[in-house]
Protein backbone atom coordinates (compact mmCIF):
# COMPACT_ATOMS: atom_id res chain seq x y z
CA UNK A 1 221.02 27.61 -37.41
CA UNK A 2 218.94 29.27 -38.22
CA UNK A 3 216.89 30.31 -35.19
CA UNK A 4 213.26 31.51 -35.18
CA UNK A 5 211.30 32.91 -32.39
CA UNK A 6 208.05 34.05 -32.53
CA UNK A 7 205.60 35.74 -29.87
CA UNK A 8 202.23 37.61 -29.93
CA UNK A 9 202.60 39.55 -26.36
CA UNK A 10 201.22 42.64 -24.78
CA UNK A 11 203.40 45.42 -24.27
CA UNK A 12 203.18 48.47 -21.90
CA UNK A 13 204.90 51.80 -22.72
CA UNK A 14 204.58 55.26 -21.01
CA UNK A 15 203.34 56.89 -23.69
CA UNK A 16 203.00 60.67 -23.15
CA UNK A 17 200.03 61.49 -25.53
CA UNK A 18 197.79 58.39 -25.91
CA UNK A 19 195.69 57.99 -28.84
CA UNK A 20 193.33 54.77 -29.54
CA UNK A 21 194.51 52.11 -31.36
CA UNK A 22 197.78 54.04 -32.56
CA UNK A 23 199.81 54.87 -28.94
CA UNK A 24 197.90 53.12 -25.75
CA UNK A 25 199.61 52.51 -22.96
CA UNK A 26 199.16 48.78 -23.55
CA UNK A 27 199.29 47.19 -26.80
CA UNK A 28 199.69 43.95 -28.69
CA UNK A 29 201.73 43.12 -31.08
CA UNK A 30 203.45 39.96 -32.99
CA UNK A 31 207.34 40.13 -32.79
CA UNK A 32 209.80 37.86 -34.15
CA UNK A 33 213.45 37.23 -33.98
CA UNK A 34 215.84 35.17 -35.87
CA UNK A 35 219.46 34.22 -35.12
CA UNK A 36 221.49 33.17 -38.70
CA UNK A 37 225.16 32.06 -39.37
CA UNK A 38 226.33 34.68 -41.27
CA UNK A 39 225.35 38.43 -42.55
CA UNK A 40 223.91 37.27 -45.64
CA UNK A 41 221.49 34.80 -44.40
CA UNK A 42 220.29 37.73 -41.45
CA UNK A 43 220.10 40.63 -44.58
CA UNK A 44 217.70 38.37 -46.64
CA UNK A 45 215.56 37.13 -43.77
CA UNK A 46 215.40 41.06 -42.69
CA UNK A 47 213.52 41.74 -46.27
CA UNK A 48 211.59 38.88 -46.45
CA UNK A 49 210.16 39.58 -43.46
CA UNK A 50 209.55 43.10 -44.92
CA UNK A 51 207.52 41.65 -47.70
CA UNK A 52 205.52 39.42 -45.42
CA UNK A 53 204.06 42.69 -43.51
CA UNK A 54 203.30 44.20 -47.29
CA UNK A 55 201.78 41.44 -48.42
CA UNK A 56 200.21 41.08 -45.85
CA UNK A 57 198.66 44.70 -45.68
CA UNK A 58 197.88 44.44 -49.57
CA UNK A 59 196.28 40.77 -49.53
CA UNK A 60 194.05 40.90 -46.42
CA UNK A 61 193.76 44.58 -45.16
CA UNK A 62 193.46 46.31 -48.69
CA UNK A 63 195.91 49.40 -47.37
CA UNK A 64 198.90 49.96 -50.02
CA UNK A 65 202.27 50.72 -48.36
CA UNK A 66 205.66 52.26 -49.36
CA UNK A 67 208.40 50.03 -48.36
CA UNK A 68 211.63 51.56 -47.99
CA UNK A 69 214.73 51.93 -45.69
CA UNK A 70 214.63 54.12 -42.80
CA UNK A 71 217.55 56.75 -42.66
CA UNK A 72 220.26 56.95 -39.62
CA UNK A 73 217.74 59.40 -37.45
CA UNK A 74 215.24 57.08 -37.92
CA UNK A 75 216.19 53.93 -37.63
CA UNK A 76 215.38 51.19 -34.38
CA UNK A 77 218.43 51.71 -32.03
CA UNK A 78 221.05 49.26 -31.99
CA UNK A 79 220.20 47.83 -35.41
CA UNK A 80 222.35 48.14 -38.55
CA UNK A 81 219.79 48.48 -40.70
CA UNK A 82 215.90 49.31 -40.74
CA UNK A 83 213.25 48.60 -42.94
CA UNK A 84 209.64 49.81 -42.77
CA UNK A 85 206.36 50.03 -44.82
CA UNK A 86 204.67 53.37 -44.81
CA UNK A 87 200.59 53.79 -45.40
CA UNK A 88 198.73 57.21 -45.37
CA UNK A 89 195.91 57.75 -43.17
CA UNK A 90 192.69 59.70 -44.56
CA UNK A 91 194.22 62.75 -43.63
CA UNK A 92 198.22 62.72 -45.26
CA UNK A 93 199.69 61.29 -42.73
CA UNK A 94 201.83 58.57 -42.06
CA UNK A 95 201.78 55.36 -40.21
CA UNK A 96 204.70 53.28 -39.97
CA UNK A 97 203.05 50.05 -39.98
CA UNK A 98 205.67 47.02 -39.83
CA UNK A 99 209.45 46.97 -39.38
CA UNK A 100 211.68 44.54 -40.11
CA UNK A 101 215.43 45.34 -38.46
CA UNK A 102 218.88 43.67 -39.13
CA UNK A 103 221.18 43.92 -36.01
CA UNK A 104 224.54 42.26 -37.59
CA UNK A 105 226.08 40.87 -34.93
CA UNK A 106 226.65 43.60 -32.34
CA UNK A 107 223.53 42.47 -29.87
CA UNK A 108 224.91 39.18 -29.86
CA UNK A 109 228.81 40.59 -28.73
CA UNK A 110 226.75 42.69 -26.10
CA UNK A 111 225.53 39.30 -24.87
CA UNK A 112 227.72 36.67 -26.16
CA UNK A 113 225.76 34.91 -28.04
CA UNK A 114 227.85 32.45 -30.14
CA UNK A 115 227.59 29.01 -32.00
CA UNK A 116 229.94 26.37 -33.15
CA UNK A 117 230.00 26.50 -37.16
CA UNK A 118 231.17 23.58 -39.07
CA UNK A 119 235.01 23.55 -38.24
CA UNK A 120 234.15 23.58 -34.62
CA UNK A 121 234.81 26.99 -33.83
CA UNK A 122 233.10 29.43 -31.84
CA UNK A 123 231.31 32.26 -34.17
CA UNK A 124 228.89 35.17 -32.91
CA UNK A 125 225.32 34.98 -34.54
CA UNK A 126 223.83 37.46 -36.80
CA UNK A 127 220.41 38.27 -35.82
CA UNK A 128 217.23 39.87 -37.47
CA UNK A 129 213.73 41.26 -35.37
CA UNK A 130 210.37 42.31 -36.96
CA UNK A 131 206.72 42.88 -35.97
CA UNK A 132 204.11 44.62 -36.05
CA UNK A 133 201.06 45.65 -33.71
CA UNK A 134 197.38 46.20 -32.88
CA UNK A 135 197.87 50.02 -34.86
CA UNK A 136 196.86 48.29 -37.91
CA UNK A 137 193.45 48.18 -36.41
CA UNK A 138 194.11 51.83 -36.52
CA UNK A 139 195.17 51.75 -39.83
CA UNK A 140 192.20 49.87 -41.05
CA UNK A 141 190.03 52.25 -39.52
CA UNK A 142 191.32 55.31 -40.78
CA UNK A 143 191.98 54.33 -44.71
CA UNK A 144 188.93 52.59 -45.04
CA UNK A 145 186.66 54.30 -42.80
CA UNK A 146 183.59 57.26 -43.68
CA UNK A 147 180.98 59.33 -42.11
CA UNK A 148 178.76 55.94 -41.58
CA UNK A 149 181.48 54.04 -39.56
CA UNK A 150 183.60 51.11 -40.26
CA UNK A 151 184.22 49.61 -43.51
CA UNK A 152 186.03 46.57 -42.78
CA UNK A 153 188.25 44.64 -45.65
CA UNK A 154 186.30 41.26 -46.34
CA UNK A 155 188.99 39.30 -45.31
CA UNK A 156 189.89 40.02 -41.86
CA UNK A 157 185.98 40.66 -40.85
CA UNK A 158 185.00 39.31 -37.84
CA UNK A 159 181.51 39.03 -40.33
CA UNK A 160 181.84 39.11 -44.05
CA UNK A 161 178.27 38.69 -44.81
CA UNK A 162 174.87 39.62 -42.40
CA UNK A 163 171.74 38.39 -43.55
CA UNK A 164 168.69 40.42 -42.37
CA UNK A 165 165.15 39.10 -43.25
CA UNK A 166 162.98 41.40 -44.64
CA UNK A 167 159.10 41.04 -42.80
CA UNK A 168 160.50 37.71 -41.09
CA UNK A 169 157.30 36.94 -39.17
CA UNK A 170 155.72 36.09 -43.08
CA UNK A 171 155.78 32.54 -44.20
CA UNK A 172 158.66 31.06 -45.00
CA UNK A 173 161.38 34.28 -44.61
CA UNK A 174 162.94 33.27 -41.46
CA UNK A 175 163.15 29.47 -42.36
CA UNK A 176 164.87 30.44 -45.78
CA UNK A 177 166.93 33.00 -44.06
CA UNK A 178 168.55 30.50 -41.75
CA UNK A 179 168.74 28.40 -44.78
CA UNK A 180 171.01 30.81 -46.52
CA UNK A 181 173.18 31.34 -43.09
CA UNK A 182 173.99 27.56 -43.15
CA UNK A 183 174.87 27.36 -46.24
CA UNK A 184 176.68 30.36 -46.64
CA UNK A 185 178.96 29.45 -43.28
CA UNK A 186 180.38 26.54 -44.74
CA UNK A 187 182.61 29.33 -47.00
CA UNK A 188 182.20 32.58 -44.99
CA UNK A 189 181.76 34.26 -41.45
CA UNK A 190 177.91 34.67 -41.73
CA UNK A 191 175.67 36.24 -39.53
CA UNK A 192 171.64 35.91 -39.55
CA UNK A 193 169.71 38.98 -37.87
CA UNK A 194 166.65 37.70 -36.55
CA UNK A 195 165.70 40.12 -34.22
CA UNK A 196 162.69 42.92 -34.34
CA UNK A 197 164.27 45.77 -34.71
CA UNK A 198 163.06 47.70 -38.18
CA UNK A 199 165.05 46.30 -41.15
CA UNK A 200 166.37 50.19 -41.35
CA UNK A 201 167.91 50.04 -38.06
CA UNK A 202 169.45 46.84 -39.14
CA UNK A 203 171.24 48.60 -42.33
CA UNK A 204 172.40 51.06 -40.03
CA UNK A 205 174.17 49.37 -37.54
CA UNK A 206 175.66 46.77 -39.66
CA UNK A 207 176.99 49.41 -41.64
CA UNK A 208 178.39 51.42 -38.87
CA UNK A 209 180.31 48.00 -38.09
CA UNK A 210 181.51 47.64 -41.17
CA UNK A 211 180.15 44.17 -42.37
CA UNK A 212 181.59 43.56 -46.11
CA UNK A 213 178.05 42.53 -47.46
CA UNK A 214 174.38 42.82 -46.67
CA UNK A 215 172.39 40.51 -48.25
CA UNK A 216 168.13 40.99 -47.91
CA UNK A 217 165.64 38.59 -48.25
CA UNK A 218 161.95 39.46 -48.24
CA UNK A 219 158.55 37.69 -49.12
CA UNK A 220 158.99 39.29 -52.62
CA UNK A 221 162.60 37.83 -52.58
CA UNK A 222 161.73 34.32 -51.73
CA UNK A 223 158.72 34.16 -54.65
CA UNK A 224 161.64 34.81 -56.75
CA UNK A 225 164.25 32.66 -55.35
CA UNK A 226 166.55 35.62 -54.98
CA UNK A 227 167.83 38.25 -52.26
CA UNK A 228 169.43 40.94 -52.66
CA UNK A 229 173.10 42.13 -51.53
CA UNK A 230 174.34 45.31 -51.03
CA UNK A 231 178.22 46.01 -50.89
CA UNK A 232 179.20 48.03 -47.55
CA UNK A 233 182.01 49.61 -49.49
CA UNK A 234 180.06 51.31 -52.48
CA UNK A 235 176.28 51.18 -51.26
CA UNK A 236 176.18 49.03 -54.47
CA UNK A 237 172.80 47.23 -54.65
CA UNK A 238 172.17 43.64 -56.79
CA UNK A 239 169.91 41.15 -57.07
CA UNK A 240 171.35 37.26 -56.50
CA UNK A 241 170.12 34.35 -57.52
CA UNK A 242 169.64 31.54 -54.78
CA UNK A 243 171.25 28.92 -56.72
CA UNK A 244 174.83 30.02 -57.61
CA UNK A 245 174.61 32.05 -53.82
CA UNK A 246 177.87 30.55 -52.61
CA UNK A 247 179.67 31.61 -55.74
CA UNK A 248 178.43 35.23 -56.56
CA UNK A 249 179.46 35.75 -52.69
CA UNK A 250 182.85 34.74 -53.34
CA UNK A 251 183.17 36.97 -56.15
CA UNK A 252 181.45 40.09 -54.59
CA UNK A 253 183.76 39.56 -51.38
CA UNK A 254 187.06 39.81 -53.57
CA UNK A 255 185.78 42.43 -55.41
CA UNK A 256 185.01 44.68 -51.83
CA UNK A 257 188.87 44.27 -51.06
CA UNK A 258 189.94 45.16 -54.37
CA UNK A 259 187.71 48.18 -54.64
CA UNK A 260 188.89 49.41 -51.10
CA UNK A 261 192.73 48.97 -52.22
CA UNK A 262 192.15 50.86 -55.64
CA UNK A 263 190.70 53.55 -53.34
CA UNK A 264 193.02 53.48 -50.88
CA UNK A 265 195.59 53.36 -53.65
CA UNK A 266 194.47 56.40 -55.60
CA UNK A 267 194.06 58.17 -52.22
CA UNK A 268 197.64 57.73 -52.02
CA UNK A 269 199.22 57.90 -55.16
CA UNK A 270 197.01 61.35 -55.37
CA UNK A 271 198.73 62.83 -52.38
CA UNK A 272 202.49 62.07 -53.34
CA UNK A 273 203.77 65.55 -54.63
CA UNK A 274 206.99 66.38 -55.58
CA UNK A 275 209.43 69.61 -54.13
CA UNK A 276 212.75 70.37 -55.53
CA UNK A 277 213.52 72.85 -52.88
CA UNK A 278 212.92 73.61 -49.55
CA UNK A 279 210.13 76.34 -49.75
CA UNK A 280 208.37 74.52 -52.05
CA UNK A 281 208.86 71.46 -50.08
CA UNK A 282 208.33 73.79 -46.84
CA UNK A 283 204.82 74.70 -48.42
CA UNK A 284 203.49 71.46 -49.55
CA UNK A 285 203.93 70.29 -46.11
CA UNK A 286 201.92 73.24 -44.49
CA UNK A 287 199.00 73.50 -46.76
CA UNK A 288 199.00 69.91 -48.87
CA UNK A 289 198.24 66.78 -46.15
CA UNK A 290 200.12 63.60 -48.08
CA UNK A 291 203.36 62.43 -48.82
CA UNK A 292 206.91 65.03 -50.34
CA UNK A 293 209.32 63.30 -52.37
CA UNK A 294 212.48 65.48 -52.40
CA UNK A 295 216.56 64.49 -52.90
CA UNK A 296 218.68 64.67 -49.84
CA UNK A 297 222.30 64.62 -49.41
CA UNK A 298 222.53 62.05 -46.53
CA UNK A 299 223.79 64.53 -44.40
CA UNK A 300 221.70 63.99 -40.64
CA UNK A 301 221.87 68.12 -40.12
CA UNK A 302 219.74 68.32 -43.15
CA UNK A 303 217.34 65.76 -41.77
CA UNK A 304 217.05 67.06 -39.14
CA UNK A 305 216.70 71.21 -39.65
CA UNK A 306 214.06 70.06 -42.37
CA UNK A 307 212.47 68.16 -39.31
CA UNK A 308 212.68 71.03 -37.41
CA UNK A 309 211.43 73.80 -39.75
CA UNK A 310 208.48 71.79 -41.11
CA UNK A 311 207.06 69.06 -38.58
CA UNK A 312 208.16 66.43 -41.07
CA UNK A 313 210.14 63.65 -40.66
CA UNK A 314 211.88 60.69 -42.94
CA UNK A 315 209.43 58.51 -43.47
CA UNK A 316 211.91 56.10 -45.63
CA UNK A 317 214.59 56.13 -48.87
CA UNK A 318 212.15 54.24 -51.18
CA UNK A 319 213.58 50.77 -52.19
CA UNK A 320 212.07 52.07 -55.89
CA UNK A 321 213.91 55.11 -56.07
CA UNK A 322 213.55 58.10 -58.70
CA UNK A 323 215.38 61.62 -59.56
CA UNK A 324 213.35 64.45 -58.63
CA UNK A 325 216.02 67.10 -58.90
CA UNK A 326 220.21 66.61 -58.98
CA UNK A 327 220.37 68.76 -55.36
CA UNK A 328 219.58 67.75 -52.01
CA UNK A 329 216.07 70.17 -51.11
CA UNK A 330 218.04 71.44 -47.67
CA UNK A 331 221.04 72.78 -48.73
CA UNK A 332 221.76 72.12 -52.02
CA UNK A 333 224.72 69.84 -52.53
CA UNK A 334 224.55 67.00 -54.51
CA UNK A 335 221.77 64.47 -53.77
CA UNK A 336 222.28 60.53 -53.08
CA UNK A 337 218.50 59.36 -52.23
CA UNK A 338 215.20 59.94 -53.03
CA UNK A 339 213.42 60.73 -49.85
CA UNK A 340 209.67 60.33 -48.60
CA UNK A 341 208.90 62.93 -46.06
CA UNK A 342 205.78 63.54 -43.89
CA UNK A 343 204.30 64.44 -40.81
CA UNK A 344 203.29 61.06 -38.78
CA UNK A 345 201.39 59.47 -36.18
């Protein structure tokens, strides 16, 4: 002890309402499961896991989550507790992106699951599963995303960096070109666009897929012993040098993902209000897509009429929790948790 499994499987489910990316009848997704010796062991694996996912979203797919606890309602079935990190889509809503679950030890009574601990005596595991799944393609697409496609976070970009030669069929362009591919793709996913379409076209399309960084290199260019690269994320335009290429790549690259996750992170933090009843909670819901923080008692009814009379649900009791009013926005009674509420995908 412990255990760890770990599997990256598809998974079909009859979804009612499909929509790409986020609920498709077949999905993938990457699932683990541990088995520990005792509660404590399970409980810190369970957040750990938790952090891995936000990490994970912060460090490679520049999308800034709320990590929290999900309430009873809310919560996967048969686990003790639930964990989850929430990220807002471009238009307020949630996505539960990763959970991370703690079962105790009641699957492994359902299906005797026991091991001998070090007095030789039988004892029932206590077990832990998290994942996550092909929506965070979704995700990517809809925080990043504008009206001229994909804007994909440098890191996970099947290309980080296209280079497109500017009047190729001149002297020396397309041998220089292919120069800079090679060198670049010791460091980076580089592609070189050699083809005859118009260099317009080019920007176009590699902009509608969302490639990090453009960089151009023309018969002007080449005289110069320079190209110049243009950032996918703010249109940004600069002029390189040829010798220090490798390096000012590097730097340009980090500094896409971090401007995506200060955008995506003002985006959010913009569109977290807070409601110390229910008709002003009621109302932000109706009229202002984003995020509600507002007190609740713990009581499910209250969960669940607020549900019920707005479209929004729980999205999580915030692990950093704050006081927005002493009464729970339902019915009044003394609050015990800071809630996020939203409508979802």
């Amino acid at each position: 002890m412990p255990k760890l499994y770990n599997q990256w499987v598809s998974v079909v489910r009859w979804e009612k309402t499909t929509r790409p990316f986020l609920r498709t009848t077949e999905f993938y997704w990457q699932e683990g499961h541990t088995a520990h010796a005792t509660a404590e062991e399970a409980k810190v694996e369970t957040r750990r896991m938790l952090d891995v996912y936000a990490d994970f979203f912060r460090d490679y797919l520049a999308i800034p989550v709320i990590k929290g606890q999900k309430t009873e309602n809310e919560k996967f079935a048969g686990a003790v507790d639930t964990y989850t990190i929430e990220a807002m889509m471009h238009d307020g809503k949630a996505l539960q992106s990763a959970t991370s679950h703690y079962f105790g030890d009641g699957f492994a009574r359902a299906f005797d699951i026991q091991y001998s601990d070090r007095n030789n005596q039988l004892q029932y595991v206590h077990q832990t599963s998290w994942g996550l799944s092909t929506r965070s393609i979704g995700a990517i697409i809809m925080v990043h995303g504008d009206d001229s496609g994909l804007v994909l976070p440098p890191r996970v970009a099947p290309v980080q960096v296209v280079v497109i030669p500017i009047a190729a069929h001149k002297p020396g362009v397309l041998e220089k070109a292919q120069q800079i591919q090679s060198q670049l793709s010791a460091s980076f996913r580089v592609k070189l666009d050699s083809s005859d379409k118009m260099p317009g076209w080019k920007f176009s399309e590699y902009e509608m897929k969302g490639v990090p960084l453009r960089l151009e290199l023309g018969p002007r260019d080449l005289q110069q012993n320079q190209c110049v690269a243009v950032r996918r994320d703010s249109g940004e335009k600069m002029v390189l040098s040829l010798d220090n290429l490798a390096a000012d790549v590097a730097v340009l690259l980090d500094q896409v993902h971090d401007g995506l996750y200060q955008k995506a992170q003002g985006s959010l933090a913009s569109r977290i209000r807070d409601a110390a009843d229910k008709n002003s909670l009621s109302d932000l819901i109706a009229n202002k897509p984003g995020f509600v923080k507002a007190m609740w008692c713990g009581d499910a009814a209250c969960e669940q009429q607020i549900k019920e009379e707005t479209g929004a649900t729980a999205r999580c009791i915030p692990f950093e929790q704050e006081t927005v009013a002493e009464t729970c926005v339902c019915c009044g009674r003394p609050a015990h948790h800071m809630v996020i509420w939203g409508k979802a995908y």
